[in-house]
C-alpha atoms as a PDB file:
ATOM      1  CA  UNK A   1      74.622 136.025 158.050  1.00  0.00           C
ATOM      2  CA  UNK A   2      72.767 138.809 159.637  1.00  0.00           C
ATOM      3  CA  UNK A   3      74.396 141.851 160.904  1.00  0.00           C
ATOM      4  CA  UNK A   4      74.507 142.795 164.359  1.00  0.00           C
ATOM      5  CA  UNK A   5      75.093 146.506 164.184  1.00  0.00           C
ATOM      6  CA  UNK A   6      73.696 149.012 162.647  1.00  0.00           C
ATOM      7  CA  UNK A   7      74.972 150.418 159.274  1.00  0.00           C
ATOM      8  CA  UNK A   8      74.451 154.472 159.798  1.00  0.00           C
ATOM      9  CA  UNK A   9      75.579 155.511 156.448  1.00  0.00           C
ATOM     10  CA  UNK A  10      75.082 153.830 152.690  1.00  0.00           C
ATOM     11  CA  UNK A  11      78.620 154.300 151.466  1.00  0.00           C
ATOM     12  CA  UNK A  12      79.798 151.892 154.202  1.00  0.00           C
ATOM     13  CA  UNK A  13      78.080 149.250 152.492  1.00  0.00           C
ATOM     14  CA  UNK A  14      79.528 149.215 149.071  1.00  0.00           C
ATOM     15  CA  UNK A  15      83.658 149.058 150.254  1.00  0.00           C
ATOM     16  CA  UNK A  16      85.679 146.225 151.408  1.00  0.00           C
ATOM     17  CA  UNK A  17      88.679 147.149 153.223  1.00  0.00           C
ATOM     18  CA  UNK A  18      91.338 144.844 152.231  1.00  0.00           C
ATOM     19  CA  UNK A  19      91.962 142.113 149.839  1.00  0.00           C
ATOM     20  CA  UNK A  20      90.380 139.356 148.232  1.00  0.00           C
ATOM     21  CA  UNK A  21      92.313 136.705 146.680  1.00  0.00           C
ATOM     22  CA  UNK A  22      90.169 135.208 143.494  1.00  0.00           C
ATOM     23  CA  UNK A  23      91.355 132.931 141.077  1.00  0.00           C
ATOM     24  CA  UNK A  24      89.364 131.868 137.682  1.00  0.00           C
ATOM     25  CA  UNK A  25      89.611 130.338 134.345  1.00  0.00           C
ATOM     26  CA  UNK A  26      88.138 130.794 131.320  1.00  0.00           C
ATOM     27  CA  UNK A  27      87.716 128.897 128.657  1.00  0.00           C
ATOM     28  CA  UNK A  28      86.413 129.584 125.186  1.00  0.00           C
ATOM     29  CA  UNK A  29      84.349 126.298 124.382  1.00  0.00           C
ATOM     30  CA  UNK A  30      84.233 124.435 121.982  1.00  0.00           C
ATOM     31  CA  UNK A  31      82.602 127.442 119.145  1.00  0.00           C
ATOM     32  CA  UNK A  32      85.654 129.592 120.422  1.00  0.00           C
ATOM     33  CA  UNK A  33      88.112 127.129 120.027  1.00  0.00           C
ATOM     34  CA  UNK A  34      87.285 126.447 116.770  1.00  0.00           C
ATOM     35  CA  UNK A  35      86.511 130.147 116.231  1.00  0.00           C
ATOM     36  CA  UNK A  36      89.934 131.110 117.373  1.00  0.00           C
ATOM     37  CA  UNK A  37      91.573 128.004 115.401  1.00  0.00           C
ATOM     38  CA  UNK A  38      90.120 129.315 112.112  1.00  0.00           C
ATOM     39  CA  UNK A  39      92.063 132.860 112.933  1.00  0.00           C
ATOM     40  CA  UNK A  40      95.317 131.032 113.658  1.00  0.00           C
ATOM     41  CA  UNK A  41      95.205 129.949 109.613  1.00  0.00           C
ATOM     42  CA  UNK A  42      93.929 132.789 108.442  1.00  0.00           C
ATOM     43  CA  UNK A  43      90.198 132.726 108.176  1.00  0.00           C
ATOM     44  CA  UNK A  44      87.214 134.660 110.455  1.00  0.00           C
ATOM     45  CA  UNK A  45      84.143 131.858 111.164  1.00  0.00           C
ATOM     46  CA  UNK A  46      81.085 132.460 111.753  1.00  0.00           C
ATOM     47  CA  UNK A  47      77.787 130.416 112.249  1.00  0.00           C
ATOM     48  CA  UNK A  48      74.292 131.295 110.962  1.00  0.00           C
ATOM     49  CA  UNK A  49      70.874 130.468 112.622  1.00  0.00           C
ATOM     50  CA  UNK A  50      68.872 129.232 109.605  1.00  0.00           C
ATOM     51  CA  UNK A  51      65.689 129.728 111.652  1.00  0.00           C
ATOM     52  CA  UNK A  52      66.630 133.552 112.732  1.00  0.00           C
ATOM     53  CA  UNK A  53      68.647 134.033 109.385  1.00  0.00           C
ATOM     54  CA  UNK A  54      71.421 135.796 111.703  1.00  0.00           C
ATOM     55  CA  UNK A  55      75.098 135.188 111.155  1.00  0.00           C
ATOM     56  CA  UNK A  56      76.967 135.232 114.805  1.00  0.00           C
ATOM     57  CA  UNK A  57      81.192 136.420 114.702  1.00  0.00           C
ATOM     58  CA  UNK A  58      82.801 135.299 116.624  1.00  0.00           C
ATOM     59  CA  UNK A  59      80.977 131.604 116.054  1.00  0.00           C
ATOM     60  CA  UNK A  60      78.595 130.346 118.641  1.00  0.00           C
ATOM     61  CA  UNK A  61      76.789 126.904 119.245  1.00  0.00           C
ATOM     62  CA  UNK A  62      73.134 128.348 120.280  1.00  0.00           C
ATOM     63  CA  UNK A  63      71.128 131.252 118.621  1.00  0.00           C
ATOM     64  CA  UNK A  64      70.792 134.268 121.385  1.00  0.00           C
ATOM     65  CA  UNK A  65      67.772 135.082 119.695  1.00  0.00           C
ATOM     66  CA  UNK A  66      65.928 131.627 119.477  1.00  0.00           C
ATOM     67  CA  UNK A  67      68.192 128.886 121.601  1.00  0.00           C
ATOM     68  CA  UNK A  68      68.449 126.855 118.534  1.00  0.00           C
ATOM     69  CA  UNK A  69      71.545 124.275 118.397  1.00  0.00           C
ATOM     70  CA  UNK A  70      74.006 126.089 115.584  1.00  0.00           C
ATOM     71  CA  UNK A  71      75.680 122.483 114.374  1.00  0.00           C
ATOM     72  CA  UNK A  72      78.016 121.976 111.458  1.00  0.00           C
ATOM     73  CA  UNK A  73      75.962 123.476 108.461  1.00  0.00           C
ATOM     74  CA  UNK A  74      75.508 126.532 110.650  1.00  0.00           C
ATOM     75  CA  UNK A  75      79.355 127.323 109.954  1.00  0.00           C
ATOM     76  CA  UNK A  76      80.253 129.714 107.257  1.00  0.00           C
ATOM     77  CA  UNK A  77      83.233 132.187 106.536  1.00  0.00           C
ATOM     78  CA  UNK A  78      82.946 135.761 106.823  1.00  0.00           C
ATOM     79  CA  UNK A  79      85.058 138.889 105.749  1.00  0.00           C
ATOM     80  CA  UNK A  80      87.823 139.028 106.195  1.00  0.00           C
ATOM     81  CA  UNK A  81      86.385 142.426 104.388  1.00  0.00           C
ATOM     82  CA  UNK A  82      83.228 144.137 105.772  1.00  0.00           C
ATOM     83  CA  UNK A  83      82.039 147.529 106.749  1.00  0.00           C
ATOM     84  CA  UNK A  84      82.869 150.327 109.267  1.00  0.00           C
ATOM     85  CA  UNK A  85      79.802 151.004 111.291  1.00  0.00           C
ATOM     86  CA  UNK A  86      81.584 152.981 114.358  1.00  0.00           C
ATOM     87  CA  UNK A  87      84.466 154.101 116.093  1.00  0.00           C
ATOM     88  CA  UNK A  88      86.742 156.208 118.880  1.00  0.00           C
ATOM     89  CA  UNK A  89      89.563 157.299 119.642  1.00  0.00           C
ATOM     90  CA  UNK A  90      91.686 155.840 123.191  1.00  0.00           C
ATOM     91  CA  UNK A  91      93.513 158.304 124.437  1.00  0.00           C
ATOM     92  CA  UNK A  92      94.181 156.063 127.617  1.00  0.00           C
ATOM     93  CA  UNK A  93      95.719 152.947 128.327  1.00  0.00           C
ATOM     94  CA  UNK A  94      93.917 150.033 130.720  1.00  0.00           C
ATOM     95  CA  UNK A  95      96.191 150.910 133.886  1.00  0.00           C
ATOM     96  CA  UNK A  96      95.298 154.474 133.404  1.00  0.00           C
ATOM     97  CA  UNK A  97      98.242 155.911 131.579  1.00  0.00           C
ATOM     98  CA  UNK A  98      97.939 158.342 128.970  1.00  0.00           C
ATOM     99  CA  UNK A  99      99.183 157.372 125.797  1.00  0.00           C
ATOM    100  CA  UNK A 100     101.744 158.685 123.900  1.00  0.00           C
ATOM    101  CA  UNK A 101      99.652 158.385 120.385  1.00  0.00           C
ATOM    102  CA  UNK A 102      95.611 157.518 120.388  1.00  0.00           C
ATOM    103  CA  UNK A 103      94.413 154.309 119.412  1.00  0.00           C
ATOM    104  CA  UNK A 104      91.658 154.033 117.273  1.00  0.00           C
ATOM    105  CA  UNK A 105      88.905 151.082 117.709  1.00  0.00           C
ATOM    106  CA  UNK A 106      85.741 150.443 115.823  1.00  0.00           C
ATOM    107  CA  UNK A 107      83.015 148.243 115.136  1.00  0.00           C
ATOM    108  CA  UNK A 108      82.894 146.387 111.818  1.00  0.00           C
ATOM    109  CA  UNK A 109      80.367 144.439 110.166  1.00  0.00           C
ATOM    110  CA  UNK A 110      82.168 141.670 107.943  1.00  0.00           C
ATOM    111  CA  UNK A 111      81.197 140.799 104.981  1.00  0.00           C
ATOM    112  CA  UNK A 112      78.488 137.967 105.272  1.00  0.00           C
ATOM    113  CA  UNK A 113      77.897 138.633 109.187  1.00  0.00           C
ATOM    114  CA  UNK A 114      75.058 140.081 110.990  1.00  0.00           C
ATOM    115  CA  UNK A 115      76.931 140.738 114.397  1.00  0.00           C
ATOM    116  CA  UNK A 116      80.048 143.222 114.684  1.00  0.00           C
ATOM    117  CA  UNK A 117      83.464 142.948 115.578  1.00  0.00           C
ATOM    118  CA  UNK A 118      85.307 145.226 118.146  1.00  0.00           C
ATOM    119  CA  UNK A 119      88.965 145.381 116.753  1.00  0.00           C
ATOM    120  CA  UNK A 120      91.850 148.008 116.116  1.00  0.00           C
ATOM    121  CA  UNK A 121      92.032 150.241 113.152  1.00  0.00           C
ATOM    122  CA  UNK A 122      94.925 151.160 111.036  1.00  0.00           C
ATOM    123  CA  UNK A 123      94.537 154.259 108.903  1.00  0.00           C
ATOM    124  CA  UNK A 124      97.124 156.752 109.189  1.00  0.00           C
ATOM    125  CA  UNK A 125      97.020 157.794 105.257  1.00  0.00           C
ATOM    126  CA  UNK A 126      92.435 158.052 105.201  1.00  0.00           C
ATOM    127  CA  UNK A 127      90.145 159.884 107.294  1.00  0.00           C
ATOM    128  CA  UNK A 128      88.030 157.061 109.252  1.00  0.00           C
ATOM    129  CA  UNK A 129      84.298 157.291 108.719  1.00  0.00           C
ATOM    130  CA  UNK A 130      81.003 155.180 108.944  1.00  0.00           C
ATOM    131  CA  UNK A 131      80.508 153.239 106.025  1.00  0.00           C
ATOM    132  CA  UNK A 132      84.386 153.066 105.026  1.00  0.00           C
ATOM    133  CA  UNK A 133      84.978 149.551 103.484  1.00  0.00           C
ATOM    134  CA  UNK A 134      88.008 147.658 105.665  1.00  0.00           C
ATOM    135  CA  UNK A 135      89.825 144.234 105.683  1.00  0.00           C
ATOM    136  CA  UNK A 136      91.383 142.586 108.466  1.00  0.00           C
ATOM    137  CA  UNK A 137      94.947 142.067 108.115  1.00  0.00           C
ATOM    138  CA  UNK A 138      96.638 139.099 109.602  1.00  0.00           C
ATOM    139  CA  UNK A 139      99.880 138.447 111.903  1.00  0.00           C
ATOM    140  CA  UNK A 140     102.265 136.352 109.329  1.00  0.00           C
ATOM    141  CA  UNK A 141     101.813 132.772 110.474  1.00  0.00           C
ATOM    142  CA  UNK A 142     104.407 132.123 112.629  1.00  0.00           C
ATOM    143  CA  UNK A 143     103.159 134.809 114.926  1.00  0.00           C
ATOM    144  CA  UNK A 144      99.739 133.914 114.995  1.00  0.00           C
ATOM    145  CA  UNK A 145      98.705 131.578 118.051  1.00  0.00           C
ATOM    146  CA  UNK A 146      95.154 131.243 117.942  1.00  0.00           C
ATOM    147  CA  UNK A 147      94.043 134.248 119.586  1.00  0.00           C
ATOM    148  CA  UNK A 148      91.943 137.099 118.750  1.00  0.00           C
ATOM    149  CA  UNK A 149      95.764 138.948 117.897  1.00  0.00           C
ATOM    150  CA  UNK A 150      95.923 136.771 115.107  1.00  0.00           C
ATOM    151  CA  UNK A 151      93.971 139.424 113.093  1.00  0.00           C
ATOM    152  CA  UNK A 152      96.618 142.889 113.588  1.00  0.00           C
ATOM    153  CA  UNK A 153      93.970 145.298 112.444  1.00  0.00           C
ATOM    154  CA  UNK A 154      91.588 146.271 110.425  1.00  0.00           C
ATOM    155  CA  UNK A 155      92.613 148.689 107.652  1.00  0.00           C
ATOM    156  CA  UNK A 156      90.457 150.563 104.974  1.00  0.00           C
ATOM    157  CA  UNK A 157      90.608 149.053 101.339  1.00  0.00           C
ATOM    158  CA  UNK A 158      91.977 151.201  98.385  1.00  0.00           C
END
């Protein structure tokens, strides 16, 4: 539709006065749902391209890096140790707040994986750092649901 009057200044352009209802649903497919399936009893999938020799978490059906089909032999299981490669400190909550005692998030290579997990981090009692060895630790299971909450935290090994 084109428009009839002239737009004299940029900013008009990029705000919507008002609301827009949207509605959506997502769904994890069928490597998720067996992905998240595997966390509900206690165990972190993941599936490796034998062409790229690169081990996906969470599991996928297709190789990002060459679109090959990742079938049944492609699915192995990682961790549930691996290695710190980053984190941060969250000082504020989604909505905005600020929270009452920082969170701490980082990235974490599993044991047998190529990709890396974004998760929570538990260490109150050790110093975090790059390269600190860490194991997730699982809700008991009859919390767990089949959700990326099945796995609590990560925390670093003894």
């Amino acid at each position: 539709m084109p428009l009839k009057e002239r737009i004299p200044h940029l900013h008009e352009v990029r705000s919507w006065r008002g609301s827009i209802q949207l509605e959506g649903v997502y769904t994890v497919g069928v490597a998720g749902e067996r992905w998240l399936q595997g966390l509900q009893e206690g165990r972190i999938y993941g599936t490796r391209c034998l062409r790229c020799r690169y081990t996906y978490v969470p599991a996928r059906l297709f190789c990002e890096r060459c679109l090959g089909h990742l079938g049944e032999d492609a699915w192995i299981e990682v961790g549930p140790q691996g290695t710190l490669m980053a984190w941060t400190q969250v000082h504020v909550a989604p909505d905005g707040q600020r929270l009452s005692h920082p969170r701490c998030i980082g990235l974490v290579r599993l044991d047998r994986a190529d990709a890396l997990m974004v998760h929570e981090l538990q260490a109150e009692d050790r110093p975090l750092q790059v390269g600190l060895r860490v194991e997730a630790v699982f809700r008991s299971p009859a919390e767990r649901v089949g959700s990326l909450r099945d796995v609590a935290y990560f925390r670093p090994l003894p």
